[in-house]
C-alpha atoms as a PDB file:
ATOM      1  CA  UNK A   1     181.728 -42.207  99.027  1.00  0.00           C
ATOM      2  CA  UNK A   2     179.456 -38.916 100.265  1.00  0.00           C
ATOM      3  CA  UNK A   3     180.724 -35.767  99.268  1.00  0.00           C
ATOM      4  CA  UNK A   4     181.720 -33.501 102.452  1.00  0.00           C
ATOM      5  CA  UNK A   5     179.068 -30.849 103.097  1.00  0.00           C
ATOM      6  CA  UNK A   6     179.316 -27.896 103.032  1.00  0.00           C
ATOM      7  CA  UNK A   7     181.246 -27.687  99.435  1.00  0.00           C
ATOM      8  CA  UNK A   8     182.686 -24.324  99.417  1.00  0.00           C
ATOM      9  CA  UNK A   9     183.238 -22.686  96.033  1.00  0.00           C
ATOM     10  CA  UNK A  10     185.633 -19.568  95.523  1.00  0.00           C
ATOM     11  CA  UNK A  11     184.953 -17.952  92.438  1.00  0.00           C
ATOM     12  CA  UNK A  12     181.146 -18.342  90.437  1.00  0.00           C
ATOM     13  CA  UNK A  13     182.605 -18.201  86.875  1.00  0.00           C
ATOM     14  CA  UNK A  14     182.439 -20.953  84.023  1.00  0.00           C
ATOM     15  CA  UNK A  15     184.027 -23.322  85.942  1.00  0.00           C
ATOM     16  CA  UNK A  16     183.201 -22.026  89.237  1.00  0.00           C
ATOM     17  CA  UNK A  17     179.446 -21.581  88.006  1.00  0.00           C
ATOM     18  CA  UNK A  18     179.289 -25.032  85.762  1.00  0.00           C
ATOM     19  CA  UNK A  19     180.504 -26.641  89.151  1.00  0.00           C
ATOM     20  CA  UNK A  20     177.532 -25.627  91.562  1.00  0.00           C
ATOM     21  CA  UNK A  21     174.823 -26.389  89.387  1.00  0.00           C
ATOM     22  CA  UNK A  22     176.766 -30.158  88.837  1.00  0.00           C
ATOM     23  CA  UNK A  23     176.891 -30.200  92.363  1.00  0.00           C
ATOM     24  CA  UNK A  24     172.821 -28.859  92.861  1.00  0.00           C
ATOM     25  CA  UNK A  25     172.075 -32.051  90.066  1.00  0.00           C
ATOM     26  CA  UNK A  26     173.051 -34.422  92.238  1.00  0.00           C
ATOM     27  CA  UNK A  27     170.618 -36.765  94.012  1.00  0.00           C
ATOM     28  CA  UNK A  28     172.345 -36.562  97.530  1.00  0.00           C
ATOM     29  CA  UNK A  29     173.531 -33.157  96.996  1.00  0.00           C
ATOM     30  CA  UNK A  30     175.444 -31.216  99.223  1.00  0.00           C
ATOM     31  CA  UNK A  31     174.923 -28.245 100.614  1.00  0.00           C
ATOM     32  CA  UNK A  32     177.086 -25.390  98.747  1.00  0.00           C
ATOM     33  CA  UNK A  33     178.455 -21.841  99.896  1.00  0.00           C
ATOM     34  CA  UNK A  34     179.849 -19.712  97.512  1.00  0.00           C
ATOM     35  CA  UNK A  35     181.514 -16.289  96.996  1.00  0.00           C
ATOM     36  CA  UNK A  36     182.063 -14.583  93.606  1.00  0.00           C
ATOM     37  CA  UNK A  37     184.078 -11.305  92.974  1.00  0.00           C
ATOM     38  CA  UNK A  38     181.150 -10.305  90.587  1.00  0.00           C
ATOM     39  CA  UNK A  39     178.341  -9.745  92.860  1.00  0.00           C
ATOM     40  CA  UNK A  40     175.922 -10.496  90.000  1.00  0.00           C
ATOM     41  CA  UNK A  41     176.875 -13.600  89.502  1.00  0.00           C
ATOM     42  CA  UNK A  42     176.577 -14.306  93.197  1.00  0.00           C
ATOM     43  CA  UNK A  43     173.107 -13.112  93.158  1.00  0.00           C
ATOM     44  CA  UNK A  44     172.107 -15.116  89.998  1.00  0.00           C
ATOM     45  CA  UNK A  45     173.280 -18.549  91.719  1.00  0.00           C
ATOM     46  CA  UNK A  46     171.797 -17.783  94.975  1.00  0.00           C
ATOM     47  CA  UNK A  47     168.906 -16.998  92.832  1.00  0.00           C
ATOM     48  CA  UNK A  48     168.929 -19.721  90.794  1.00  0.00           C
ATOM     49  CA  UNK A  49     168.974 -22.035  93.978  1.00  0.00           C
ATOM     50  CA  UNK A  50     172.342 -23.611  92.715  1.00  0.00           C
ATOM     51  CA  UNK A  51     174.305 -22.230  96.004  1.00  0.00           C
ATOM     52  CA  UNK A  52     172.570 -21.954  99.401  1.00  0.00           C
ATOM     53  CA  UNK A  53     174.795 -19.686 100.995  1.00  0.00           C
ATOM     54  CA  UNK A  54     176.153 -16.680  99.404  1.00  0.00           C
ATOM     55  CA  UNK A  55     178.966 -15.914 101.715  1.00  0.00           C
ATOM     56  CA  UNK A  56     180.020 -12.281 101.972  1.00  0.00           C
ATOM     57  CA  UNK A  57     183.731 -12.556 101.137  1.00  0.00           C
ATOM     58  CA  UNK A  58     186.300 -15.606 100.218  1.00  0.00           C
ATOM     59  CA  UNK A  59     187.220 -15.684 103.662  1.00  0.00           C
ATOM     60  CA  UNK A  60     183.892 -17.023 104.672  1.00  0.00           C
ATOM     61  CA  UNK A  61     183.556 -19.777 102.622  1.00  0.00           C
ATOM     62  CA  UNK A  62     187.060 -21.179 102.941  1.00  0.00           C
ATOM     63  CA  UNK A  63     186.043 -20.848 106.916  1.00  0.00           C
ATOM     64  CA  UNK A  64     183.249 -23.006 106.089  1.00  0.00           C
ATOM     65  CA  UNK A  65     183.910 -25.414 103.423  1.00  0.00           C
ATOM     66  CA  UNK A  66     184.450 -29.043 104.391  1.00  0.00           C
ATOM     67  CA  UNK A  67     185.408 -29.490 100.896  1.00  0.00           C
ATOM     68  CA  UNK A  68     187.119 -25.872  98.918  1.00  0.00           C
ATOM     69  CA  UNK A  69     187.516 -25.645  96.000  1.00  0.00           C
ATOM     70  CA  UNK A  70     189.282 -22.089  94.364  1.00  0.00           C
ATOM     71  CA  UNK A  71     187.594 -21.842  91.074  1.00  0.00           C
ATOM     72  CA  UNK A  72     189.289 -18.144  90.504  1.00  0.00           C
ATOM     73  CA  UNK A  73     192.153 -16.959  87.930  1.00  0.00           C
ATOM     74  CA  UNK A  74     196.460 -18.755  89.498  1.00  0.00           C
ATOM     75  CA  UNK A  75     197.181 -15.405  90.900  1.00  0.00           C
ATOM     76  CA  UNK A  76     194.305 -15.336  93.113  1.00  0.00           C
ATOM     77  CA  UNK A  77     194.267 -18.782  94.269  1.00  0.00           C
ATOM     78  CA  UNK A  78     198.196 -18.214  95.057  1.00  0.00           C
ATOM     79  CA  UNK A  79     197.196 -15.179  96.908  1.00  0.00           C
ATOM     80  CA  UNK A  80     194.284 -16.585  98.856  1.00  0.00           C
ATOM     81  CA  UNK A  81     196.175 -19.994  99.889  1.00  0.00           C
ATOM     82  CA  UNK A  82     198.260 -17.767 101.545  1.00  0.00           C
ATOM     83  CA  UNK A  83     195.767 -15.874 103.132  1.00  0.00           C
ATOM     84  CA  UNK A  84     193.148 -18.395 103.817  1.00  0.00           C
ATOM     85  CA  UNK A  85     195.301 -21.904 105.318  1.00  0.00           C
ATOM     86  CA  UNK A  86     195.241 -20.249 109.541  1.00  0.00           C
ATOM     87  CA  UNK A  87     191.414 -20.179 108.546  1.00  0.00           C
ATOM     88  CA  UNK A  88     190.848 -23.746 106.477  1.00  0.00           C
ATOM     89  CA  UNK A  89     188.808 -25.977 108.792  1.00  0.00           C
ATOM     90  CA  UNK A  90     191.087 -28.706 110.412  1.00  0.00           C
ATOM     91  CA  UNK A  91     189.215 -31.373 108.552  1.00  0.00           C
ATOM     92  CA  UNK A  92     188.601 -29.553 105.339  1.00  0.00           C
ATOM     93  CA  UNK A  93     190.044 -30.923 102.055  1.00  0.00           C
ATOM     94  CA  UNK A  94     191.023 -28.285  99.672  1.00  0.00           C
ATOM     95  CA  UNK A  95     191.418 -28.188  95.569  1.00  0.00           C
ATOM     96  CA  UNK A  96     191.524 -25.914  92.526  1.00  0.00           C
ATOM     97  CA  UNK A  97     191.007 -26.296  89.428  1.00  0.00           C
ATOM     98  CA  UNK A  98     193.426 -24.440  87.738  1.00  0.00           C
ATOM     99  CA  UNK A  99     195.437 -25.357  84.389  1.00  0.00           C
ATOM    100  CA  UNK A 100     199.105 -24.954  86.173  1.00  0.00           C
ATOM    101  CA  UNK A 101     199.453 -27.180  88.948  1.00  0.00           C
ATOM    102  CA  UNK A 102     203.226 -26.244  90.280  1.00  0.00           C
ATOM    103  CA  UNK A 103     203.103 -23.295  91.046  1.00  0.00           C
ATOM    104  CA  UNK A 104     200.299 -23.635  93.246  1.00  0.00           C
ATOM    105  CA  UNK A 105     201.403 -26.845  94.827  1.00  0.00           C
ATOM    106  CA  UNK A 106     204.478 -24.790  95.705  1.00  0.00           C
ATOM    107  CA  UNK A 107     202.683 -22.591  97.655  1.00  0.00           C
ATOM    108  CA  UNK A 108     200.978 -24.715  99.362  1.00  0.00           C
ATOM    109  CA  UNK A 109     204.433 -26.343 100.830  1.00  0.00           C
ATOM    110  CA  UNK A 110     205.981 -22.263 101.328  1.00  0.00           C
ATOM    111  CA  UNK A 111     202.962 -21.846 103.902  1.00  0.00           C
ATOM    112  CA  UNK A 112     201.173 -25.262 105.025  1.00  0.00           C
ATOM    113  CA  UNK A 113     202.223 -28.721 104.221  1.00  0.00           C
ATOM    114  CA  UNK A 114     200.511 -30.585 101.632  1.00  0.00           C
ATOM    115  CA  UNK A 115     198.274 -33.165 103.346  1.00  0.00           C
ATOM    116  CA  UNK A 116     195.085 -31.694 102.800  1.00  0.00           C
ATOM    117  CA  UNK A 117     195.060 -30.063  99.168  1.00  0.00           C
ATOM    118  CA  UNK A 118     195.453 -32.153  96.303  1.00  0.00           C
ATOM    119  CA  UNK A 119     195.524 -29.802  93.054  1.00  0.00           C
ATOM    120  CA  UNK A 120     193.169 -30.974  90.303  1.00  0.00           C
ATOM    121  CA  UNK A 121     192.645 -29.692  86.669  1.00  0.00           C
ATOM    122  CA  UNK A 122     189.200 -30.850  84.413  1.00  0.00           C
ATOM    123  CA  UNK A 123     189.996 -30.595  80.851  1.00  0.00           C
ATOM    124  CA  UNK A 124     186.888 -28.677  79.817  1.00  0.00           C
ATOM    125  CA  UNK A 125     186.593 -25.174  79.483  1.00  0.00           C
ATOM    126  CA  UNK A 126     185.412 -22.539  77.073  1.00  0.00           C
ATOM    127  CA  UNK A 127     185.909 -19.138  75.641  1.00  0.00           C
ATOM    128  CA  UNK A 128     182.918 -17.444  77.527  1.00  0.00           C
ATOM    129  CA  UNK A 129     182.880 -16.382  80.996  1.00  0.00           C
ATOM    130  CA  UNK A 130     180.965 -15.527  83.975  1.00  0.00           C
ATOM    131  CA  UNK A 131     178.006 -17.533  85.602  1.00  0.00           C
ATOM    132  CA  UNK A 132     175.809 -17.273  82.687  1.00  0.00           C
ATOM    133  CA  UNK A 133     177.718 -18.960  80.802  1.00  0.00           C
ATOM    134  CA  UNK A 134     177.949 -21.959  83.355  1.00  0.00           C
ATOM    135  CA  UNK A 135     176.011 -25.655  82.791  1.00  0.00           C
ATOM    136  CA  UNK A 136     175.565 -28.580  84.434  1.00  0.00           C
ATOM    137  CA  UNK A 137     177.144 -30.934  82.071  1.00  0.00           C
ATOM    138  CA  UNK A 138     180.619 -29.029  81.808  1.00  0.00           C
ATOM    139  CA  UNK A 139     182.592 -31.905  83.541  1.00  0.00           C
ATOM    140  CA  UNK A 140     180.610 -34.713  82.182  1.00  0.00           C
ATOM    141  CA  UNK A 141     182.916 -37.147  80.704  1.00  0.00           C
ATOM    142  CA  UNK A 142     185.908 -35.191  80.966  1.00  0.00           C
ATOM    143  CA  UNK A 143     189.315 -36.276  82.246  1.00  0.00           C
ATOM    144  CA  UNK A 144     190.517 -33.941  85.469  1.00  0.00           C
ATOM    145  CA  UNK A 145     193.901 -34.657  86.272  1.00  0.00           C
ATOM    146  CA  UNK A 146     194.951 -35.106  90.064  1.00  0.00           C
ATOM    147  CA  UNK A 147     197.822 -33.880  91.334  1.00  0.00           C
ATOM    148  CA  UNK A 148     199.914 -37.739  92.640  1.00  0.00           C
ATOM    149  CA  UNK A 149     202.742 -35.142  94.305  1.00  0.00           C
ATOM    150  CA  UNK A 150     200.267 -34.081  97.128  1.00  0.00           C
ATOM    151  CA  UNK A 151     197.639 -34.788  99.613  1.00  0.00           C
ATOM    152  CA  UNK A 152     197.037 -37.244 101.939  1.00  0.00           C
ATOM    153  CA  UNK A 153     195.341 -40.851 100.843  1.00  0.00           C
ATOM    154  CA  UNK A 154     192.338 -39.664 102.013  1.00  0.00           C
ATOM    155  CA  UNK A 155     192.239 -36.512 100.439  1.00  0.00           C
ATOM    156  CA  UNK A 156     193.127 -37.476  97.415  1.00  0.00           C
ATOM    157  CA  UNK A 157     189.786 -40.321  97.683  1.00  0.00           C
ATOM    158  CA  UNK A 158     187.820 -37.065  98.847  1.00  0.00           C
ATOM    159  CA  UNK A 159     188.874 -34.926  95.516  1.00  0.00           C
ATOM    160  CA  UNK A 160     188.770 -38.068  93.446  1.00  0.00           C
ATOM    161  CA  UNK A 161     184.981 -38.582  94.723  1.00  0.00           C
ATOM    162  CA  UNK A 162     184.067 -35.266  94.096  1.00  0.00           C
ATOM    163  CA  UNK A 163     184.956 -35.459  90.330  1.00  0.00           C
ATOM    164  CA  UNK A 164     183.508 -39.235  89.807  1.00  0.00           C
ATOM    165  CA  UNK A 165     180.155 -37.657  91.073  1.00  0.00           C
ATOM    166  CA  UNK A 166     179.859 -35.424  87.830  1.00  0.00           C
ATOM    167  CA  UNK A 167     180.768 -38.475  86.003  1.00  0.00           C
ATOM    168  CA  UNK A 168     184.605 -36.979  85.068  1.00  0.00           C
ATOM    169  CA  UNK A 169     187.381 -38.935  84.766  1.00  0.00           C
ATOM    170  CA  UNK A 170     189.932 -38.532  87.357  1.00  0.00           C
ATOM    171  CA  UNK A 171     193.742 -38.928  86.600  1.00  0.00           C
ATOM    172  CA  UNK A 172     197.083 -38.890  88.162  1.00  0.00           C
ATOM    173  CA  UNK A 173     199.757 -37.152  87.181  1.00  0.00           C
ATOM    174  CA  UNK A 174     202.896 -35.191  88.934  1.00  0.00           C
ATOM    175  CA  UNK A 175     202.243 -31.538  88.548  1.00  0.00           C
ATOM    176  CA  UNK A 176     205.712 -30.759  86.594  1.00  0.00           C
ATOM    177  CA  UNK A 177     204.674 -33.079  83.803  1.00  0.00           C
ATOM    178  CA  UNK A 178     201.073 -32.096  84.038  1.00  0.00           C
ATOM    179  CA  UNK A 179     202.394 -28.712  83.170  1.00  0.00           C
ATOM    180  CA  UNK A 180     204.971 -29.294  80.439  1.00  0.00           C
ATOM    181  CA  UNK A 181     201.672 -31.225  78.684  1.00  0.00           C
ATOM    182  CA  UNK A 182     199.449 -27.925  79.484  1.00  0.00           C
ATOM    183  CA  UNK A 183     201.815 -25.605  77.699  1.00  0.00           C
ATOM    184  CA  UNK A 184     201.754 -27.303  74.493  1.00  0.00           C
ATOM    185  CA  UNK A 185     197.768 -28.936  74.568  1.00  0.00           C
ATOM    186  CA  UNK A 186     196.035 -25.692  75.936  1.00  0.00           C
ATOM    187  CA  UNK A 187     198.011 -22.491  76.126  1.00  0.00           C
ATOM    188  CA  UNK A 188     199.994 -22.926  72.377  1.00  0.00           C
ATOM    189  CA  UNK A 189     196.612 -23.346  70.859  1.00  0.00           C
ATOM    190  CA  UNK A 190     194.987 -20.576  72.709  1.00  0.00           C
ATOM    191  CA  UNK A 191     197.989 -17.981  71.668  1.00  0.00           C
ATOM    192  CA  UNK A 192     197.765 -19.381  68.231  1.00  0.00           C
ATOM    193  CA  UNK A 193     194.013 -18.607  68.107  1.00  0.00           C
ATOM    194  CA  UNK A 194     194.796 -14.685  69.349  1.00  0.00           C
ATOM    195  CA  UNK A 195     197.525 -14.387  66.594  1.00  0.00           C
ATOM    196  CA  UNK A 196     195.624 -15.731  63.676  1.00  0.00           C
ATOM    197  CA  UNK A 197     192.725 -13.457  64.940  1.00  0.00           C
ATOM    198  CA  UNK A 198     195.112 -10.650  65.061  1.00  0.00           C
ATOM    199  CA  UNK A 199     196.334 -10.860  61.666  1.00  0.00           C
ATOM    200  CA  UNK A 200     192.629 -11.453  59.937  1.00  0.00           C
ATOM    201  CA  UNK A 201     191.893  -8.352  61.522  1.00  0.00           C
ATOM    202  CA  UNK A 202     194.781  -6.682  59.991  1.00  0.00           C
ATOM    203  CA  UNK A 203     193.570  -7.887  56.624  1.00  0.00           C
ATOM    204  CA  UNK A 204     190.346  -6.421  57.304  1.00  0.00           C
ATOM    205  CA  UNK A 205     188.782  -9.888  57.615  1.00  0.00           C
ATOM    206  CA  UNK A 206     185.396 -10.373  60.146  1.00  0.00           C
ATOM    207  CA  UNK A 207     184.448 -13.402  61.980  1.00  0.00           C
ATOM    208  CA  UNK A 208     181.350 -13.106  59.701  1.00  0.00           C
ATOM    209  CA  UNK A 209     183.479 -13.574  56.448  1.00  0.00           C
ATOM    210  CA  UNK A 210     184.993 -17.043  57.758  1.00  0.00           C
ATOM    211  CA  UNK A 211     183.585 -20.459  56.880  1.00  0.00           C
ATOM    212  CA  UNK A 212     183.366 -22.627  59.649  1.00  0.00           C
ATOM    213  CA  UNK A 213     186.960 -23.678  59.700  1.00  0.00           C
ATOM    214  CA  UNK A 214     188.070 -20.276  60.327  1.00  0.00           C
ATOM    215  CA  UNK A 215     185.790 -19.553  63.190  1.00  0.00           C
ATOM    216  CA  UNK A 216     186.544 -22.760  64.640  1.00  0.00           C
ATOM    217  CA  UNK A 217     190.145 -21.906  64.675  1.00  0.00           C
ATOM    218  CA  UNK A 218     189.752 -18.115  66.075  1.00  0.00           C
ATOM    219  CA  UNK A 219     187.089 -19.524  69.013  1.00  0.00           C
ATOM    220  CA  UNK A 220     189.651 -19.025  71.154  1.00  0.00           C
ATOM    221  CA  UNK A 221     190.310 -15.386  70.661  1.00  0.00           C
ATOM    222  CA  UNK A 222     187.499 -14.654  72.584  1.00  0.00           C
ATOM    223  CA  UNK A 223     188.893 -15.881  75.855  1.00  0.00           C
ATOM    224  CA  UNK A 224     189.477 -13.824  78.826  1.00  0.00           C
ATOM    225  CA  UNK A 225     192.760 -12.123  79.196  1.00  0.00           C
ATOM    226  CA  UNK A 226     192.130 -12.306  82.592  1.00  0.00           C
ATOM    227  CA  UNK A 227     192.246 -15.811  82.790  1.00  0.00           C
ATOM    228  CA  UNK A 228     195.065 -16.645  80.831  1.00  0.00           C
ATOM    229  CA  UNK A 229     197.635 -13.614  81.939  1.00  0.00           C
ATOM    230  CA  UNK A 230     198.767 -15.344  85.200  1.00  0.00           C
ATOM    231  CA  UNK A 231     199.075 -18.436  83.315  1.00  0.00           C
ATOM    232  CA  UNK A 232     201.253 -17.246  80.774  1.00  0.00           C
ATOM    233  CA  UNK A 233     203.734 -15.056  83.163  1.00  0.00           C
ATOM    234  CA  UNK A 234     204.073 -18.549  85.055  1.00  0.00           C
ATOM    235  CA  UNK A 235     204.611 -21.340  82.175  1.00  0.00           C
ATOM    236  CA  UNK A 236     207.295 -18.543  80.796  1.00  0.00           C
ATOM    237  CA  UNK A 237     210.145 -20.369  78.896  1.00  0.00           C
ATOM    238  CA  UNK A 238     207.846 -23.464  78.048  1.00  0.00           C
ATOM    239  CA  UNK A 239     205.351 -21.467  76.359  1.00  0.00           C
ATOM    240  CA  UNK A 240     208.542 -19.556  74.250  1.00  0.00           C
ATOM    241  CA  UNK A 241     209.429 -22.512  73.120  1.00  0.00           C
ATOM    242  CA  UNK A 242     206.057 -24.107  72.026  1.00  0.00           C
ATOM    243  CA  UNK A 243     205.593 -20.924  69.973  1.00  0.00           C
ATOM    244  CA  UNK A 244     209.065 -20.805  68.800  1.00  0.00           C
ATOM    245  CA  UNK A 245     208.231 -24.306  67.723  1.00  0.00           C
ATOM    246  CA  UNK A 246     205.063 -23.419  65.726  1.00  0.00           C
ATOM    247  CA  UNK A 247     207.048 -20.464  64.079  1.00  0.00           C
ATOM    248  CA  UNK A 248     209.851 -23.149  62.452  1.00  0.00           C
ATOM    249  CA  UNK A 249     206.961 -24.850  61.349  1.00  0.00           C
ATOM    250  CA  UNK A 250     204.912 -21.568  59.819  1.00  0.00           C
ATOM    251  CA  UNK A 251     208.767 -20.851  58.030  1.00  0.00           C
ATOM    252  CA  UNK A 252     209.250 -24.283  56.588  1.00  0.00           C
ATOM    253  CA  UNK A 253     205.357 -24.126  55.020  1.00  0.00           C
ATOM    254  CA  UNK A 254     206.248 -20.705  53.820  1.00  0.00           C
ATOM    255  CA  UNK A 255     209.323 -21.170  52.117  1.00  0.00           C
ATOM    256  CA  UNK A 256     207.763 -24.489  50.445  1.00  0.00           C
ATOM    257  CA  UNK A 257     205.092 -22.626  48.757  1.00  0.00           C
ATOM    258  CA  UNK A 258     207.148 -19.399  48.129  1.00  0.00           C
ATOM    259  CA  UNK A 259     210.193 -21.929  46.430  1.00  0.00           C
ATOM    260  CA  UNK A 260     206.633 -23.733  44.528  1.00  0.00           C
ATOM    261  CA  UNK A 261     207.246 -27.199  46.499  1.00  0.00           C
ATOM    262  CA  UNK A 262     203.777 -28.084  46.607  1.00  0.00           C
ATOM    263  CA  UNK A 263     204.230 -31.680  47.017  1.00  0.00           C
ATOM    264  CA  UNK A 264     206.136 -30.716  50.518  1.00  0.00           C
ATOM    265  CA  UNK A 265     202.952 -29.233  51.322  1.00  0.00           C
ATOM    266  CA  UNK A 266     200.988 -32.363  50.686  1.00  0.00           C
ATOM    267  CA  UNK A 267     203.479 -34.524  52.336  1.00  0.00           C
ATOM    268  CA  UNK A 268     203.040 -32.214  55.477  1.00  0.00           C
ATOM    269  CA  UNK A 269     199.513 -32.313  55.268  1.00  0.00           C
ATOM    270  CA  UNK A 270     198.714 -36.455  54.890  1.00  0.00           C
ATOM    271  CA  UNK A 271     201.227 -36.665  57.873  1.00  0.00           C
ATOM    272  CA  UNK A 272     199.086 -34.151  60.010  1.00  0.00           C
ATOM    273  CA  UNK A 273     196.085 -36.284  58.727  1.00  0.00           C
ATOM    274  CA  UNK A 274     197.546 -39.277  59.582  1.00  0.00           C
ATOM    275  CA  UNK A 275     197.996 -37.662  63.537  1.00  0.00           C
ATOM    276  CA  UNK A 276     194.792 -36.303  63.966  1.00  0.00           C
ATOM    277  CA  UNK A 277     192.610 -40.115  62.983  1.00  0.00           C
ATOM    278  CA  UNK A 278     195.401 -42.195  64.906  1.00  0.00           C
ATOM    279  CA  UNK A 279     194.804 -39.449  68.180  1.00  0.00           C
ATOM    280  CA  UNK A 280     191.562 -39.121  68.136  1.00  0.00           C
ATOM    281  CA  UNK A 281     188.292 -42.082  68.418  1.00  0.00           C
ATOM    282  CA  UNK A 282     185.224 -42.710  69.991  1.00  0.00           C
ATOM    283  CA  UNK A 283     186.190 -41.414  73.324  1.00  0.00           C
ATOM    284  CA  UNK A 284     187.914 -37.911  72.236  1.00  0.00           C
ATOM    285  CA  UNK A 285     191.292 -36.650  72.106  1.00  0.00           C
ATOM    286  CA  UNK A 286     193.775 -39.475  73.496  1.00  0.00           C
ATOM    287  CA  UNK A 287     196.144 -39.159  76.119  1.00  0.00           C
ATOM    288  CA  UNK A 288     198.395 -36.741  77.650  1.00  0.00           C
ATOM    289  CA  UNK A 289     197.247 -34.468  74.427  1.00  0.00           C
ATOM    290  CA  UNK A 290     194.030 -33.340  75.665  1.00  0.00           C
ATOM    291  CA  UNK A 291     193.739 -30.268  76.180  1.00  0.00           C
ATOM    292  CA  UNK A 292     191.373 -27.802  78.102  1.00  0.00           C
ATOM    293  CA  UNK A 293     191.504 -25.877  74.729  1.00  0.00           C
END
């Protein structure tokens, strides 16, 4: 199945970026328009020959776009689906690709109907931002979850198609349990990250002084709040108790070695061994676990 043309791409970021220069790979690409909030980034793609048009606003593109896809932070894309559906073509398609699906999904209903957008979610990401930080191969084998809970059956082949041509791996989920899974695979790691950055800082520790264990467990700190603040506000009492969770957890392992049960510890530890070989194999993380992190 041919990708509609034009693609129409909201937002030039990692993901935004990493998606028009998959999209500029491809043998029978499609032409792409594209807006960015960061007029640099913008100007790089356009000069990079990854987007054709550079549209002047968001309202452009999603005026354009057979195919749209909002590659900007859940408060924006809730705020432009608003905005944008009396200007969507009448036979575009539209998607996302943000890590809450609800919420947007929602909206969508509150102000248009559902048959044309189909949410979708790659599970790929990365701490650094902005177009320069974009690549080609960011969706390669990856699994993107589909939204099942919306869109039309040929929509949802259209978004499907679109993913299969970067070689990801499309899946279908309802977006209530896609976002349950999302607060404990992606955002508990990613506050987890911030809070043992926060207290090696405290202890006067650098990323310089950590092995690579250590800076493979603070990677995350580095993300952008501005990604992750809408996200948080909106998964609310799930995330509370993920981290609530973790803190029972950080007690019990604190009390064992403060009370000298060592052999709790090790017990703990072969168990969380035992997890991580029978989750993960050849082809990655397995399962509803993976996470974006």
């Amino acid at each position: 199945m041919s990708l509609p043309s034009p693609v129409g791409i909201v937002g030039l970021g990692l993901m935004g970026g990493s998606l028009a220069r998959a999209l500029h790979s491809l043998p029978d690409a499609p032409e792409v328009v594209a807006w960015s909030r960061t007029p640099d980034d913008l100007e790089l793609a356009r000069d990079e020959g990854v987007v054709e048009h550079a549209a002047g606003s968001a309202e452009e593109v999603a005026d354009a776009a057979a195919l749209l896809v909002y590659a900007v932070p859940l408060g924006a894309i809730l705020e432009m689906i608003a905005a944008h559906r009396t200007i969507w073509r009448r036979d575009a398609f539209v998607t996302d690709v943000a890590s809450l699906k609800a919420p947007i999904i929602t909206r969508v209903r509150a102000v248009a109907g559902t048959e044309c957008f189909v949410g979708s979610h790659p599970m790929t990401g990365g701490e650094a931002s902005g177009f320069r930080a974009s690549r080609a191969d960011l969706y390669r084998n990856v699994p993107v979850w589909i939204t099942e809970d919306t869109g039309g059956e040929e929509a949802r082949a259209t978004v499907e198609s679109l993913w299969t041509a970067l070689e990801a791996h499309p899946r279908a989920v309802r977006a209530d349990v896609h976002d349950r899974r999302m607060v404990w695979a992606s955002h508990l790691p990613q506050l987890t990250s911030n809070a043992l950055a926060r207290v090696l800082d405290d202890e006067g520790m650098a990323r310089a002084d950590l092995g690579p264990g250590g800076r493979d467990m603070t990677r995350l700190a580095a993300s952008s709040p501005a990604v992750w603040i809408d996200l948080l506000q909106t998964a609310g009492p799930e995330v509370v108790r993920a981290l609530e969770a973790l803190a029972r957890a950080l007690e019990t392992l604190t009390r064992d070695l403060r009370e000298g049960r060592a052999h709790d510890v090790t017990t703990l530890m072969e168990a969380t061994r035992r997890w991580h070989d029978a989750t993960t194999g050849p082809g990655g993380e397995r399962g509803a676990g993976d996470g974006r992190t």
